[in-house]
Structure formats: structure tokens, C-alpha cells
PDB file of N, CA and C in Angstrom:
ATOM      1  N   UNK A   1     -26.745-123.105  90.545  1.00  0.00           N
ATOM      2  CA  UNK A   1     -27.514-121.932  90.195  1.00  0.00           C
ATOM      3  C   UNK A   1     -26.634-120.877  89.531  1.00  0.00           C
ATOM      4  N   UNK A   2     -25.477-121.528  89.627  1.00  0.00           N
ATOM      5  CA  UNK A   2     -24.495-120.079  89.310  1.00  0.00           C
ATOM      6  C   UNK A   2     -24.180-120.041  87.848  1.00  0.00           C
ATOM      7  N   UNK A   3     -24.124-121.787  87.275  1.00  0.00           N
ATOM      8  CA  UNK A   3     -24.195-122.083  86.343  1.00  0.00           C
ATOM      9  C   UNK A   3     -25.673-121.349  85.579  1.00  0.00           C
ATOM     10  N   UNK A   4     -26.468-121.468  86.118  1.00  0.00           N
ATOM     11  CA  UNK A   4     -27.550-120.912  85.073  1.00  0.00           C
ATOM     12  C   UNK A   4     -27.399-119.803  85.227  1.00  0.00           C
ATOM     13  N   UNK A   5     -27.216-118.813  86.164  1.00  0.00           N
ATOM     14  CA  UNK A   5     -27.084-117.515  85.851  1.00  0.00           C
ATOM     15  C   UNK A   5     -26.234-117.203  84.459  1.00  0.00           C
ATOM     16  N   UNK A   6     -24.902-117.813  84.449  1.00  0.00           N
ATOM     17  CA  UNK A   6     -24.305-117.413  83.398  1.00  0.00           C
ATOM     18  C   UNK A   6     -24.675-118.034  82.310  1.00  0.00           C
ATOM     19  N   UNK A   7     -25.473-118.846  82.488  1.00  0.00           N
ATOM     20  CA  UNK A   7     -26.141-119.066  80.724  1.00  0.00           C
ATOM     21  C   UNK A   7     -26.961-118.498  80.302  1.00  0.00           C
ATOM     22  N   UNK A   8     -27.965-117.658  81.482  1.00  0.00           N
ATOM     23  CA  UNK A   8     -29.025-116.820  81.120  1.00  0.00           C
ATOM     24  C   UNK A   8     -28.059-115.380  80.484  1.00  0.00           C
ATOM     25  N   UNK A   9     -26.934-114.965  81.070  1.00  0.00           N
ATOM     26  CA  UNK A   9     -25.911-113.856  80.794  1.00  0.00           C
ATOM     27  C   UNK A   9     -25.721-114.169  79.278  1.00  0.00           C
ATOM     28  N   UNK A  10     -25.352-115.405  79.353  1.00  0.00           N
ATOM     29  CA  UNK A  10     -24.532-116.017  77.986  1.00  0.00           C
ATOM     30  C   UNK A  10     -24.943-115.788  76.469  1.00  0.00           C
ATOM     31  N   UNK A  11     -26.080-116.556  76.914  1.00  0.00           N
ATOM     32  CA  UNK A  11     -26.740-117.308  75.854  1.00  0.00           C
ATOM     33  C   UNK A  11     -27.996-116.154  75.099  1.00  0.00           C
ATOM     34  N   UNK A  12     -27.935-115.418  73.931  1.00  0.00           N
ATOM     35  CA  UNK A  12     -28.739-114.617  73.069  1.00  0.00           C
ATOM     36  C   UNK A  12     -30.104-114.846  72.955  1.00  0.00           C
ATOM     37  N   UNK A  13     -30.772-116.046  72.417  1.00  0.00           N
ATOM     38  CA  UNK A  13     -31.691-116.000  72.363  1.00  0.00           C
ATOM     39  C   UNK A  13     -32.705-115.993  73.609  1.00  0.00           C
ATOM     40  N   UNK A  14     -33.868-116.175  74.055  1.00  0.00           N
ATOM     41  CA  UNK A  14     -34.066-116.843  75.033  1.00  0.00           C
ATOM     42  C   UNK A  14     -34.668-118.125  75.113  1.00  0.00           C
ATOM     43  N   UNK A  15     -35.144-118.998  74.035  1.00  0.00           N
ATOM     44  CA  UNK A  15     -35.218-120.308  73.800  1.00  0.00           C
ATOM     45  C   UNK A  15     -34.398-121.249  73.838  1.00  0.00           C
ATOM     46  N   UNK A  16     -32.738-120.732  73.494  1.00  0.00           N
ATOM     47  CA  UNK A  16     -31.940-121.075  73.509  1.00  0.00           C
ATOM     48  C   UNK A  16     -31.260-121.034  74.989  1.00  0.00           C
ATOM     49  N   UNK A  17     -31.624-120.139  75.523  1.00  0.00           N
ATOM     50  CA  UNK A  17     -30.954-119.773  76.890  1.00  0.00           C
ATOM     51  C   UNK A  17     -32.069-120.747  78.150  1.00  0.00           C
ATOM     52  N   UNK A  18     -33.070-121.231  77.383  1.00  0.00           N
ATOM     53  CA  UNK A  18     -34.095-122.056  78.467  1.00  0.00           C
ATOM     54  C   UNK A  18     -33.208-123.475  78.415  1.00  0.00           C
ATOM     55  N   UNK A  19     -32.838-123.711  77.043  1.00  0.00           N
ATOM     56  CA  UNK A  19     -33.070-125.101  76.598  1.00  0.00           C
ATOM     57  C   UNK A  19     -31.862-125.488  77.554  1.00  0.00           C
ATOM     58  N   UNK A  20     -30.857-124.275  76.880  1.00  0.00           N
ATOM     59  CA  UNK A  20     -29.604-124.778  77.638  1.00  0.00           C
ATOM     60  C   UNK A  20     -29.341-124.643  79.139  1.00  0.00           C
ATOM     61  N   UNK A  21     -30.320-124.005  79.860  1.00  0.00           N
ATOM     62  CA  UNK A  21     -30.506-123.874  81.295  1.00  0.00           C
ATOM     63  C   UNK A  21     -30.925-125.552  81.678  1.00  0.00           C
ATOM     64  N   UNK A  22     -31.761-125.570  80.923  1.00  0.00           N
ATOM     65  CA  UNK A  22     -32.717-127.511  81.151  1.00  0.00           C
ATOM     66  C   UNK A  22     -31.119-128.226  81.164  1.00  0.00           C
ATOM     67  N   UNK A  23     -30.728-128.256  79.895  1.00  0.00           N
ATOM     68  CA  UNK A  23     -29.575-129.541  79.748  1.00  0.00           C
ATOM     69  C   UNK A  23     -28.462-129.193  80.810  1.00  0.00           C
ATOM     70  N   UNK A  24     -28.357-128.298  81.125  1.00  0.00           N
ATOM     71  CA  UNK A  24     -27.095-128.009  82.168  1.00  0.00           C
ATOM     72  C   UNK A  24     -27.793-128.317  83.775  1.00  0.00           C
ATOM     73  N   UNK A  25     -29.064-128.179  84.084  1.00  0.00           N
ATOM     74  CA  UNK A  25     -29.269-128.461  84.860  1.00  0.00           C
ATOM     75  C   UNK A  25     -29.756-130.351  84.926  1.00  0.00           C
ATOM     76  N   UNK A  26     -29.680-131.026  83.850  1.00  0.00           N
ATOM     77  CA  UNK A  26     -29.771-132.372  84.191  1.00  0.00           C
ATOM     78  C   UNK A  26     -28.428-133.057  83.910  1.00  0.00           C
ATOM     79  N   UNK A  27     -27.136-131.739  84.107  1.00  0.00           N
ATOM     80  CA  UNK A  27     -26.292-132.918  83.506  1.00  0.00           C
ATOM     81  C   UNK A  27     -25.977-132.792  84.865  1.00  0.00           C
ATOM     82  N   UNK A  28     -25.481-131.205  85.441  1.00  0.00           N
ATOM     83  CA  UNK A  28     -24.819-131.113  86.774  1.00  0.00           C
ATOM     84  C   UNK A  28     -26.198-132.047  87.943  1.00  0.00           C
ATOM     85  N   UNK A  29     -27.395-132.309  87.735  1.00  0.00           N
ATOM     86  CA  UNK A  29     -27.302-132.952  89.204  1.00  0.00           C
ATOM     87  C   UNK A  29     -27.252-134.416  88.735  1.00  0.00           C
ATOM     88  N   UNK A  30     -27.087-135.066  87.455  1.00  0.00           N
ATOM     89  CA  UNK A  30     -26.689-136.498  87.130  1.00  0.00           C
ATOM     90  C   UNK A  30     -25.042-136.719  87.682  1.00  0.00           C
ATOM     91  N   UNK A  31     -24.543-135.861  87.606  1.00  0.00           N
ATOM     92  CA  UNK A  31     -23.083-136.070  87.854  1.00  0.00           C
ATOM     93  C   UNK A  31     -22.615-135.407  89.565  1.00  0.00           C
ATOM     94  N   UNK A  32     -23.605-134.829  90.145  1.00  0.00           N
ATOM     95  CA  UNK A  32     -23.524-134.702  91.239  1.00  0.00           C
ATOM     96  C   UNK A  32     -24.196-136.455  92.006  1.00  0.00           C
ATOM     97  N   UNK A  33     -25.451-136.810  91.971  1.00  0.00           N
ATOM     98  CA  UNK A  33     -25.499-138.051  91.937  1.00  0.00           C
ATOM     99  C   UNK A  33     -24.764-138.963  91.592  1.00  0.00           C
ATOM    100  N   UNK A  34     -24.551-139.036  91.022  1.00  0.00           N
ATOM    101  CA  UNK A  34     -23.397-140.328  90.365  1.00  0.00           C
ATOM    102  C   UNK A  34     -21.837-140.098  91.364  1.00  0.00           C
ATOM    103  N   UNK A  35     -21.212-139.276  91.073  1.00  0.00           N
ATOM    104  CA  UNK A  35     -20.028-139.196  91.796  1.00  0.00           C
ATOM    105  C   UNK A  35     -19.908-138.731  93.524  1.00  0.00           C
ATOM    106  N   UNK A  36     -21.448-138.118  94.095  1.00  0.00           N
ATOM    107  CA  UNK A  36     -21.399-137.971  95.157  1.00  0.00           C
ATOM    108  C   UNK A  36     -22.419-138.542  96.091  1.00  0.00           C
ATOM    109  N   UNK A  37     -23.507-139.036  95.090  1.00  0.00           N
ATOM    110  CA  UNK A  37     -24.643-139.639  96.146  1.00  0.00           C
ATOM    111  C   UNK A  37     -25.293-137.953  96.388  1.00  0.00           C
ATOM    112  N   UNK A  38     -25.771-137.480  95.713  1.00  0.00           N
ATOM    113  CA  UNK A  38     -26.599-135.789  96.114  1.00  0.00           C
ATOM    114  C   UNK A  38     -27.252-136.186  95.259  1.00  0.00           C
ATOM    115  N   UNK A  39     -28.485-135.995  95.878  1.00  0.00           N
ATOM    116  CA  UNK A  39     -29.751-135.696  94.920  1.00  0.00           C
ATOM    117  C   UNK A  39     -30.451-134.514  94.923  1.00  0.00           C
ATOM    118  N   UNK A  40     -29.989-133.143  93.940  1.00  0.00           N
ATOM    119  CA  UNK A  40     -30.444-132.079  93.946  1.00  0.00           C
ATOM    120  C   UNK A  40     -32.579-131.769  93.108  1.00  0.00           C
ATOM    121  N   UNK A  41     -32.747-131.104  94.045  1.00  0.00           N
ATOM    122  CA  UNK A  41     -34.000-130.801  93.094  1.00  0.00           C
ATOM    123  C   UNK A  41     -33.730-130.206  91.783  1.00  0.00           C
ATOM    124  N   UNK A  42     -35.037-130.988  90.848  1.00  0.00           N
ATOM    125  CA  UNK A  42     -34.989-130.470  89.392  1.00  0.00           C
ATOM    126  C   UNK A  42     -35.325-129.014  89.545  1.00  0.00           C
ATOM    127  N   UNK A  43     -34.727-128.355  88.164  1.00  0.00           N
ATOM    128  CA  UNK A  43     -35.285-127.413  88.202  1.00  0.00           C
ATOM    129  C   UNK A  43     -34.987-125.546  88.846  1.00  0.00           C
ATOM    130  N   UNK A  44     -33.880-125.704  89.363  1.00  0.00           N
ATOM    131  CA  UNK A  44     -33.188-124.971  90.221  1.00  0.00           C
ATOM    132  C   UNK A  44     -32.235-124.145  89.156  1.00  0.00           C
ATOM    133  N   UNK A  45     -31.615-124.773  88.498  1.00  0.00           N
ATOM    134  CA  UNK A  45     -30.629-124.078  87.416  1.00  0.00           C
ATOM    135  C   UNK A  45     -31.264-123.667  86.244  1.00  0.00           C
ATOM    136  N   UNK A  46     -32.330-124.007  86.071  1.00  0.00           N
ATOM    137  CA  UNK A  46     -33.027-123.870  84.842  1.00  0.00           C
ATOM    138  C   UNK A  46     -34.179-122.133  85.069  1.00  0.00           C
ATOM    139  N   UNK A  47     -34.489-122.472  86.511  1.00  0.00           N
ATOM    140  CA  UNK A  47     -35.227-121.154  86.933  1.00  0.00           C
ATOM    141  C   UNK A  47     -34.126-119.759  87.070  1.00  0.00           C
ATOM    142  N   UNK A  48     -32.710-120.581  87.503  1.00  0.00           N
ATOM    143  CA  UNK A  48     -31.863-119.029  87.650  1.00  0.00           C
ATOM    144  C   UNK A  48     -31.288-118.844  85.991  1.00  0.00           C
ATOM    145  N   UNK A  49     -31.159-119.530  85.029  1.00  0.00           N
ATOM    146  CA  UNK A  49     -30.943-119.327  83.690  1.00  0.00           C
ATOM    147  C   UNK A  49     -31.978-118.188  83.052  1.00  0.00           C
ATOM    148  N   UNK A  50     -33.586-118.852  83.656  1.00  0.00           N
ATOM    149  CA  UNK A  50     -34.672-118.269  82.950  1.00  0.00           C
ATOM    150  C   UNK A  50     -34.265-116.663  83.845  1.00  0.00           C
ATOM    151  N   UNK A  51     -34.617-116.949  84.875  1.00  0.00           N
ATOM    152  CA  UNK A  51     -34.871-115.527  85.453  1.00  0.00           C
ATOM    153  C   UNK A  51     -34.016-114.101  85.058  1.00  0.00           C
ATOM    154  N   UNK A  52     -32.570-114.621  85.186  1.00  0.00           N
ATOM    155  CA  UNK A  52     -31.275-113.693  84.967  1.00  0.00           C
ATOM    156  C   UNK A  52     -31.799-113.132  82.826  1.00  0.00           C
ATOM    157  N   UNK A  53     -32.220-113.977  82.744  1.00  0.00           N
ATOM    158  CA  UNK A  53     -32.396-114.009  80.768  1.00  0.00           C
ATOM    159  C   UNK A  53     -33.404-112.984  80.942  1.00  0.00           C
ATOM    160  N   UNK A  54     -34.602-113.056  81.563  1.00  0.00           N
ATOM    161  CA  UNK A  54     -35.953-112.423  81.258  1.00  0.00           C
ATOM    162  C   UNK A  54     -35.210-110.937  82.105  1.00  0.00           C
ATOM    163  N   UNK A  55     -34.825-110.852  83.170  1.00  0.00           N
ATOM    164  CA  UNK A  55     -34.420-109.644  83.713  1.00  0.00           C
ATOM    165  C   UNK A  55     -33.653-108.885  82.676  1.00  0.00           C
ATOM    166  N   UNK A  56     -32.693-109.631  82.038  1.00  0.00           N
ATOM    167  CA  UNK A  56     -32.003-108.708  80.847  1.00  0.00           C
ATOM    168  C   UNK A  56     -32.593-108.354  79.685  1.00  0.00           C
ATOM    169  N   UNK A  57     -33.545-109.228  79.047  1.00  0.00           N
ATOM    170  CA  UNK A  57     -34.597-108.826  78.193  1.00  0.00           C
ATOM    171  C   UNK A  57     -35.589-107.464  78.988  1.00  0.00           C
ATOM    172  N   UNK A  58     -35.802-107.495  79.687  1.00  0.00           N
ATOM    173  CA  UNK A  58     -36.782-106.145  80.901  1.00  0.00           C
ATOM    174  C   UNK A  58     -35.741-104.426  80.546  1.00  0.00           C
ATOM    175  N   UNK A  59     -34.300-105.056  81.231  1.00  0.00           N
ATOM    176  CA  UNK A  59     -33.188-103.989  81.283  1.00  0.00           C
ATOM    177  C   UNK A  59     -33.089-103.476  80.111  1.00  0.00           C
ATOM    178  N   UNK A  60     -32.720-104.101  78.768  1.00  0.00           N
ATOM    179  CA  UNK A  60     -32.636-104.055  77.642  1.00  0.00           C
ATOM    180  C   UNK A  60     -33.422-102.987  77.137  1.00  0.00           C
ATOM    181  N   UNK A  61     -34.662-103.437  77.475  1.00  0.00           N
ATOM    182  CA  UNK A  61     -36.488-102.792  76.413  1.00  0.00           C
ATOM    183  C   UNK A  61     -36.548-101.364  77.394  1.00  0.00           C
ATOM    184  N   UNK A  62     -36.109-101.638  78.264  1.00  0.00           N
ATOM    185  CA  UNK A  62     -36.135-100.363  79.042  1.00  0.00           C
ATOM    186  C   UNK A  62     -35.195 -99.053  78.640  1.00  0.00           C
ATOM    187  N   UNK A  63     -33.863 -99.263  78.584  1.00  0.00           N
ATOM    188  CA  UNK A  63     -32.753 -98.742  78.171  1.00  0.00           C
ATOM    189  C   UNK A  63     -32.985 -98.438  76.111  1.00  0.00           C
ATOM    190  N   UNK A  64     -33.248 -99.345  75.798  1.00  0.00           N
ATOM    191  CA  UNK A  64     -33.710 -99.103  74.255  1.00  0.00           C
ATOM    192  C   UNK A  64     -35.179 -97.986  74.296  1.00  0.00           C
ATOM    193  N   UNK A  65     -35.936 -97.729  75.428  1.00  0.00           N
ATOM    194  CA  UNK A  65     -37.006 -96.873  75.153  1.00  0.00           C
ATOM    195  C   UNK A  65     -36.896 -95.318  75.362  1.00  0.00           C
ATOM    196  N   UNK A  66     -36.078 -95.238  76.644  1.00  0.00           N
ATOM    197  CA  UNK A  66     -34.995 -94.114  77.051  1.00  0.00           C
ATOM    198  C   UNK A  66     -34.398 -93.392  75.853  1.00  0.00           C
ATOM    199  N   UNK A  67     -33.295 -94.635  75.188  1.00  0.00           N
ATOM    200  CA  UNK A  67     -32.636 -93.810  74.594  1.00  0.00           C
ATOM    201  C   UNK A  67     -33.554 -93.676  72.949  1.00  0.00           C
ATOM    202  N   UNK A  68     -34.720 -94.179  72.587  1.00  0.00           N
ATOM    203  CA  UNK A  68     -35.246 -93.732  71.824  1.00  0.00           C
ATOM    204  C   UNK A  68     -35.350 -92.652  71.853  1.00  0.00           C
ATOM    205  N   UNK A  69     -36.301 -92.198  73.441  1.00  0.00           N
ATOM    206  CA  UNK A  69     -37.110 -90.916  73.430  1.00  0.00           C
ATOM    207  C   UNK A  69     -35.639 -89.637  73.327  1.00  0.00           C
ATOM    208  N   UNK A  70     -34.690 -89.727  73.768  1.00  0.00           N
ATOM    209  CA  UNK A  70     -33.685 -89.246  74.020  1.00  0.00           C
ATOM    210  C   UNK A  70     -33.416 -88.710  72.565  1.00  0.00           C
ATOM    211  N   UNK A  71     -33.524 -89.442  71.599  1.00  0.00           N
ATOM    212  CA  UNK A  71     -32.674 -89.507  70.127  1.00  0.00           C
ATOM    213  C   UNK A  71     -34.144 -88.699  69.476  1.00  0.00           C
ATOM    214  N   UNK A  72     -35.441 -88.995  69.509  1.00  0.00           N
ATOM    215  CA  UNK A  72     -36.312 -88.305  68.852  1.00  0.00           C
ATOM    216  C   UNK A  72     -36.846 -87.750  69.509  1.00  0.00           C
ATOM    217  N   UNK A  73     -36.395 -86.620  70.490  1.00  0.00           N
ATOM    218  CA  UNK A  73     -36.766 -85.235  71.503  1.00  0.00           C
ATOM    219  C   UNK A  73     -35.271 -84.899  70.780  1.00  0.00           C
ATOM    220  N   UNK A  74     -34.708 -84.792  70.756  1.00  0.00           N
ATOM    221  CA  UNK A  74     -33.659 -83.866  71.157  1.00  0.00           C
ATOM    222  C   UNK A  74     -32.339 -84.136  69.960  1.00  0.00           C
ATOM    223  N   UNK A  75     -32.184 -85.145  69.416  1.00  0.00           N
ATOM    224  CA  UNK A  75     -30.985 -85.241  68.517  1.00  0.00           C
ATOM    225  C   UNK A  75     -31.330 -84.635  67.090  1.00  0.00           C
ATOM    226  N   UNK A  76     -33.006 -85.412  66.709  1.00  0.00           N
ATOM    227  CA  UNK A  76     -33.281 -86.205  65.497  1.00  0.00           C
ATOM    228  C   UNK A  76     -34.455 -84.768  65.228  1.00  0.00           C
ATOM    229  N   UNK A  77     -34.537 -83.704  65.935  1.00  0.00           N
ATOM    230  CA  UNK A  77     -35.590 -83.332  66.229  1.00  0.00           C
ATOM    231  C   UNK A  77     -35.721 -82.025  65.107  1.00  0.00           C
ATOM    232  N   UNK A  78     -36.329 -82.034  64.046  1.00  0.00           N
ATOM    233  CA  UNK A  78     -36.888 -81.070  62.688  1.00  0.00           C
ATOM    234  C   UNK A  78     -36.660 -79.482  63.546  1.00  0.00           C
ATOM    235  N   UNK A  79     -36.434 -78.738  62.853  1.00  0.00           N
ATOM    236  CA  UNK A  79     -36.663 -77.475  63.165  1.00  0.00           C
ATOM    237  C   UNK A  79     -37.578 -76.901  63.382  1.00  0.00           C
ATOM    238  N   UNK A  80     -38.115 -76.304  64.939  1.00  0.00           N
ATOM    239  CA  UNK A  80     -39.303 -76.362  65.176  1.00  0.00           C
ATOM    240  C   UNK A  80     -39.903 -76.585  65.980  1.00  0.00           C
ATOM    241  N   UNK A  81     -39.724 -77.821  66.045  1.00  0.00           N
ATOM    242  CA  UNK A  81     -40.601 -79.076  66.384  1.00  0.00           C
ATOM    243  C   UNK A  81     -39.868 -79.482  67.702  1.00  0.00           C
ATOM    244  N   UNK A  82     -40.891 -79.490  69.051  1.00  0.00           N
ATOM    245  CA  UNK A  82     -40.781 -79.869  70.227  1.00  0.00           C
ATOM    246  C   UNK A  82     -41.294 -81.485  70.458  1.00  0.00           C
ATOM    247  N   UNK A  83     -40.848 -81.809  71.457  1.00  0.00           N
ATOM    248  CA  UNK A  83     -41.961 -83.424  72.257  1.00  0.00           C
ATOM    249  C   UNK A  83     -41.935 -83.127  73.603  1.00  0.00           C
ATOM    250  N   UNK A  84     -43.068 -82.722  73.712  1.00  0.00           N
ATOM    251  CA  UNK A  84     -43.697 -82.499  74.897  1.00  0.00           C
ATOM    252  C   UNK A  84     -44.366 -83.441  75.718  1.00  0.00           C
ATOM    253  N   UNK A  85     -43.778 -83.482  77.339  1.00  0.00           N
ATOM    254  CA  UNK A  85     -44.457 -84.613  78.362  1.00  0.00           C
ATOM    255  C   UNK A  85     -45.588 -84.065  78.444  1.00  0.00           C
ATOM    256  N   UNK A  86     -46.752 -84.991  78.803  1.00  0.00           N
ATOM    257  CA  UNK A  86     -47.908 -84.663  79.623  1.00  0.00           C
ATOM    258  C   UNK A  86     -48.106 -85.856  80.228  1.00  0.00           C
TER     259      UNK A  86
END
């Protein structure tokens, strides 16, 4: 799982960050089987790849909306001219 976390960290796109969550999670439990006799459930590395990816896409859109409002209230802002909460 630790492995997919850091590919969800890693990896830019998020299609790219699924695909490669999938292939990393069928290589590590083929080679956990094979060399140890463990048979891990599918699917485990591929959900902590997705999850850690979509949480940073969330953090991201969040932090990019902030510092929008931040930059057109107050940096970017015409003479004059307020942005007012309601």
C-alpha cells in the first residue's frame, strides 16, 4: 500500500497514476506469491494509489481557489473596486 501511495504522490496525471497503481499492484503480489507462497488481495495498492491521487487533486483545486480569490480581492484589484462576501 505504501507503494501506491507513492505513485499516487508520484505520478501527474491521474490516468496515469491509476494505470500505474494496477501494474504495480499485480507485479508486487505476483512476486510476493511466487517467492513467498502469499496470496495478497487484488486491488489494495491500486485503491491507496487512487485515493492519495484524488486527495491531491481535492488539496490542489482548493488551494488554487483561495489563492485566486486572494489575487482578485486584493492584488489585481482596479481602483475602486471592492469584492465583497455575502
Amino acid at each position: 500500500m505504501v507503494a501506491g501511495a507513492w505513485i499516487g504522490l508520484a505520478v501527474k496525471t491521474d490516468g496515469a497514476a491509476f494505470a500505474s497503481g494496477a501494474i504495480t499492484d499485480a507485479l508486487i503480489r505476483a512476486k510476493a506469491e511466487a517467492v513467498a507462497g502469499i496470496k495478497y488481495e487484488e486491488g489494495w495498492i491500486l485503491m491507496a494509489a487512487a485515493t492519495t491521487k484524488l486527495f491531491i487533486d481535492i488539496f490542489i483545486s482548493i488551494w488554487a481557489f483561495l489563492l485566486a480569490y486572494v489575487w482578485c480581492a486584493y492584488v489585481e484589484c482596479a481602483p475602486g473596486e471592492k469584492v465583497s462576501i455575502k
